[in-house]
C-alpha atoms as a PDB file:
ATOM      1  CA  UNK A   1       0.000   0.000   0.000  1.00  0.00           C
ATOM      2  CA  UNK A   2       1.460   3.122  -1.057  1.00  0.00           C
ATOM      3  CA  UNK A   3       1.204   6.124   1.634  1.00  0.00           C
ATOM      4  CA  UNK A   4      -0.441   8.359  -0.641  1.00  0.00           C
ATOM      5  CA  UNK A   5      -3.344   5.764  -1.611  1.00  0.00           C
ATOM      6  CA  UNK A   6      -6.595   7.160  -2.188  1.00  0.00           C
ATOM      7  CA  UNK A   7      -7.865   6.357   1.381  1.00  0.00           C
ATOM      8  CA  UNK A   8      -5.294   8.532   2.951  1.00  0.00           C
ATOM      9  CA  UNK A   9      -5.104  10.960   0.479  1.00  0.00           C
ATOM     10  CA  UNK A  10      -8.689  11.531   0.826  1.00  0.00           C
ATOM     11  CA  UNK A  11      -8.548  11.356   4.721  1.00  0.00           C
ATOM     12  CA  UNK A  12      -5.461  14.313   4.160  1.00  0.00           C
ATOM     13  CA  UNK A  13      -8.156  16.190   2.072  1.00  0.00           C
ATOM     14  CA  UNK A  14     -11.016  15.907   4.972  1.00  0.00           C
ATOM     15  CA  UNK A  15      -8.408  16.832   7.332  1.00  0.00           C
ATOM     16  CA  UNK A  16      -7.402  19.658   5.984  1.00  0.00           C
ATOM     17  CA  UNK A  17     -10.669  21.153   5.352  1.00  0.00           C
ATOM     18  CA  UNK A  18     -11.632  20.752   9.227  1.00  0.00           C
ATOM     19  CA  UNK A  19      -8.654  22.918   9.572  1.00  0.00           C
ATOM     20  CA  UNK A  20      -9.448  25.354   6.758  1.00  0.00           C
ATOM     21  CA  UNK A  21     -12.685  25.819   8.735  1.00  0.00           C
ATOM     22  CA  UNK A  22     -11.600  26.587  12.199  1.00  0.00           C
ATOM     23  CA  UNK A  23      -9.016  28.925  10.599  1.00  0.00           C
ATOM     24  CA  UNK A  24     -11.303  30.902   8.812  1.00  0.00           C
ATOM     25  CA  UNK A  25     -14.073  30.699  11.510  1.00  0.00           C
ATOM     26  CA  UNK A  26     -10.977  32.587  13.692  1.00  0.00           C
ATOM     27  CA  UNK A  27      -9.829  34.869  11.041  1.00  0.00           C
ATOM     28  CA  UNK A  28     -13.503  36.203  11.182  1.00  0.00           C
ATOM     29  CA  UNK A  29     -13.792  36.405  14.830  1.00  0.00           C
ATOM     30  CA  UNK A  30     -10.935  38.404  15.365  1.00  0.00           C
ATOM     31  CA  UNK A  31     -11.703  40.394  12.654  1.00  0.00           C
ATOM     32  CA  UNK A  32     -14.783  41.144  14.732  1.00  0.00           C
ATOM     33  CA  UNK A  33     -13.429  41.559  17.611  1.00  0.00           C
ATOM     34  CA  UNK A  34     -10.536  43.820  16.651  1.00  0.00           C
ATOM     35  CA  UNK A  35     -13.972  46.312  14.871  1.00  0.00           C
ATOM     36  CA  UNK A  36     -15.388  46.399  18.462  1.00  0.00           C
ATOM     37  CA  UNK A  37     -12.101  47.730  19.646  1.00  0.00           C
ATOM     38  CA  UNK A  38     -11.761  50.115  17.115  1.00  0.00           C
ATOM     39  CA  UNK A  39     -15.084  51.430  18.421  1.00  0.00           C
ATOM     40  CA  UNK A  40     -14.319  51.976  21.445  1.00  0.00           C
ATOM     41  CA  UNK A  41     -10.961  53.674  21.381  1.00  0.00           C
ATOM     42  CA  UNK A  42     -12.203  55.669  19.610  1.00  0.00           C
ATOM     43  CA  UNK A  43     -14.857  56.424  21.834  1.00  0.00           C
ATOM     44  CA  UNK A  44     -12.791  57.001  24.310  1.00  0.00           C
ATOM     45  CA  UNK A  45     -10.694  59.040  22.204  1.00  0.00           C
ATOM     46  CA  UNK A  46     -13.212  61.454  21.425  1.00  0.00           C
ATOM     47  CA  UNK A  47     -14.112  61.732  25.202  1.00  0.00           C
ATOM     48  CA  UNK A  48     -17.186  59.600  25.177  1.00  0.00           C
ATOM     49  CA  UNK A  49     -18.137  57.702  28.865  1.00  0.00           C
ATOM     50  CA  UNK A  50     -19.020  53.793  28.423  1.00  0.00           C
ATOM     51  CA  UNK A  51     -21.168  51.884  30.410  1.00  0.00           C
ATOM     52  CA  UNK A  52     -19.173  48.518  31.420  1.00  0.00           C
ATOM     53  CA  UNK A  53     -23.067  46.830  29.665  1.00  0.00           C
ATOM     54  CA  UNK A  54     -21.844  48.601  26.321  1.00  0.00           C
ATOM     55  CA  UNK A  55     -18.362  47.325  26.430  1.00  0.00           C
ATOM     56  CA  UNK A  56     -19.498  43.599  26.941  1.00  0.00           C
ATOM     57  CA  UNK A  57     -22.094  43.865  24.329  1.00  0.00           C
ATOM     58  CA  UNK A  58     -19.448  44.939  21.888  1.00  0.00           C
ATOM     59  CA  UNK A  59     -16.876  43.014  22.716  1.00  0.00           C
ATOM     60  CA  UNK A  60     -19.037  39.668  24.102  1.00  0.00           C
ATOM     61  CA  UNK A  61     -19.172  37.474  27.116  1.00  0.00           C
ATOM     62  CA  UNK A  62     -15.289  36.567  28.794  1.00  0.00           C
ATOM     63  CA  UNK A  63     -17.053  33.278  29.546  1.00  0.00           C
ATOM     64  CA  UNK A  64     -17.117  31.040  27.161  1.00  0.00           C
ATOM     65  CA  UNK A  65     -20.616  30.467  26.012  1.00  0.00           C
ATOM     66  CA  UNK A  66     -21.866  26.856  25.627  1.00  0.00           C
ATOM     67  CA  UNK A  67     -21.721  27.111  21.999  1.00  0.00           C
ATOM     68  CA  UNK A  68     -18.179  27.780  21.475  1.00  0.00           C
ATOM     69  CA  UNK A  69     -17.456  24.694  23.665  1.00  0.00           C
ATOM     70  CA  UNK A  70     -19.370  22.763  21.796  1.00  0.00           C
ATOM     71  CA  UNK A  71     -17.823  23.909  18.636  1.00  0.00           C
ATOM     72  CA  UNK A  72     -14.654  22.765  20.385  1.00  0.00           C
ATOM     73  CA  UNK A  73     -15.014  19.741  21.455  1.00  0.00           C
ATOM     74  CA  UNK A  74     -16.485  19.125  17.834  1.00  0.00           C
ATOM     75  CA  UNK A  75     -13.144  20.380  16.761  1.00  0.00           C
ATOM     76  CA  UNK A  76     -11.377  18.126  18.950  1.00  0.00           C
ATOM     77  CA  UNK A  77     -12.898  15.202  18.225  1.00  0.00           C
ATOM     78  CA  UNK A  78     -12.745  15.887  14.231  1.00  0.00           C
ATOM     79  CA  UNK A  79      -9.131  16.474  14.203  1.00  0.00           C
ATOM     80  CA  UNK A  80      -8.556  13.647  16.887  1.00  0.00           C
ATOM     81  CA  UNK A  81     -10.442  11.290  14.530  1.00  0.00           C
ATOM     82  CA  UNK A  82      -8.467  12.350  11.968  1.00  0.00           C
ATOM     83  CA  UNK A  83      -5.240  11.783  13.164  1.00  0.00           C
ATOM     84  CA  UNK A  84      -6.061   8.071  13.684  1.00  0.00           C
ATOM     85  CA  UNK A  85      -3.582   7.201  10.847  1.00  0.00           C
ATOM     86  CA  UNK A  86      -0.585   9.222  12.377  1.00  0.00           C
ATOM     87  CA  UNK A  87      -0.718   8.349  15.970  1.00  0.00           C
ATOM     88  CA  UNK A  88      -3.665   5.929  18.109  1.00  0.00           C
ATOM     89  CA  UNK A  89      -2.557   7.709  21.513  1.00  0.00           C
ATOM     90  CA  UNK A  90      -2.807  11.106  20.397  1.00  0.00           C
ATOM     91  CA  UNK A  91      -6.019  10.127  18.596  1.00  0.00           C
ATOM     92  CA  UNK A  92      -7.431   9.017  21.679  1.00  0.00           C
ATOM     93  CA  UNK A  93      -6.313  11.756  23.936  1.00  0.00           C
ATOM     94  CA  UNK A  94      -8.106  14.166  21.346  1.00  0.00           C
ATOM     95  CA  UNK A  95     -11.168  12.614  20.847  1.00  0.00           C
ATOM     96  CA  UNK A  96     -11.647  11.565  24.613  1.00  0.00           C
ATOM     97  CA  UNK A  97     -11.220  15.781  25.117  1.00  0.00           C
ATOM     98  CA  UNK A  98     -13.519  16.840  22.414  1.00  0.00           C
ATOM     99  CA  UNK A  99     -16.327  14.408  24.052  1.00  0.00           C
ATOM    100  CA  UNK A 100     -14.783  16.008  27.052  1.00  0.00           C
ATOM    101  CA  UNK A 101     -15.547  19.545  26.067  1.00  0.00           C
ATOM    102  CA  UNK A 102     -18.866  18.627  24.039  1.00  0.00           C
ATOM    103  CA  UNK A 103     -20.074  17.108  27.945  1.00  0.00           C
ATOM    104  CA  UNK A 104     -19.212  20.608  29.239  1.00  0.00           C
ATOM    105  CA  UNK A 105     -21.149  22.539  26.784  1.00  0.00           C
ATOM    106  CA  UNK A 106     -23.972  21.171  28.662  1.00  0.00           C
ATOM    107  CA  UNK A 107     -23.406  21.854  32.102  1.00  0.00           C
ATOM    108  CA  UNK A 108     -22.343  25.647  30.498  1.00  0.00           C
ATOM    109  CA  UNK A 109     -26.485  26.216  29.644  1.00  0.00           C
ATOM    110  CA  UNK A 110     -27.499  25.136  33.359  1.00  0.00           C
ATOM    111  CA  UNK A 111     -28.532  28.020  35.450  1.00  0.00           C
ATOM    112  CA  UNK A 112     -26.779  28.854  38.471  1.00  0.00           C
ATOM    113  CA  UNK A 113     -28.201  27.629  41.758  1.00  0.00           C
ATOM    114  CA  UNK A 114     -27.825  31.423  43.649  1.00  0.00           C
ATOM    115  CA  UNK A 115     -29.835  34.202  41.079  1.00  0.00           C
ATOM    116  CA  UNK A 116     -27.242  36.776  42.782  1.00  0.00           C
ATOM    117  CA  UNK A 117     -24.560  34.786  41.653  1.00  0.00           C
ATOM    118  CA  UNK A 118     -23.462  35.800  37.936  1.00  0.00           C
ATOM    119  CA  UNK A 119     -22.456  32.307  35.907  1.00  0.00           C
END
C-alpha cells in the first residue's frame, strides 16, 4: 500500500478542510473583535463615557458560552479522529477531550443555583 493511496489521500483532504474551517471561523472572529475595539478607542478618544453593559455587548461574554465549547469539542474530536492514521494515543487523547468539552457545553447552559450569583 502506497502512503499516498486514495484512502489517505482523501482522509489528508477531509483533514485539511476541518482545519481550513476553524481557521477561517478565527480569522472572522478576530476580525470582529478587533472592529469592536476600534469602536471603542475611539470612543474614548473622542471623550465619550461607556457603560461597562456597552463594552461587553461589543466586545461579548469573557465566559465562554456553551456554543463555542461545543464547537470545540467538535473540533477536537474531528481532528482527533483524523489523526487516527498518524498516531492511536494522540487520537485518543483528542477525541476523549472533544467528548470532554462537548459534555461541558452542557453543564455551560445550566442556570446557576444562587440568582445573585453571575455564571
Amino acid at each position: 500500500m502506497s502512503i499516498l493511496s486514495p484512502r489517505i489521500l482523501t482522509l489528508i483532504i477531509v483533514f485539511a478542510f476541518i482545519i481550513a474551517l476553524v481557521a477561517i471561523r478565527s480569522f472572522v472572529v478576530l476580525k470582529h473583535k478587533r472592529a469592536a475595539m476600534d469602536v471603542i478607542r475611539h470612543a474614548i478618544d473622542r471623550g465619550q463615557m461607556l457603560e461597562p453593559a456597552a463594552i461587553l455587548a461589543l466586545l461579548g461574554s469573557p465566559v465562554p458560552s456553551s456554543q463555542l465549547v461545543l464547537f470545540s469539542g467538535i473540533v477536537a474530536t474531528a481532528a482527533g479522529l483524523g489523526l487516527t492514521l498518524i498516531s492511536v494515543k494522540l487520537a485518543a487523547l483528542l477525541a476523549g477531550a472533544g467528548v470532554g468539552l462537548i459534555v461541558a457545553s452542557r453543564f455551560l447552559d445550566a442556570k446557576p443555583a444562587d440568582p445573585g450569583v453571575p455564571m
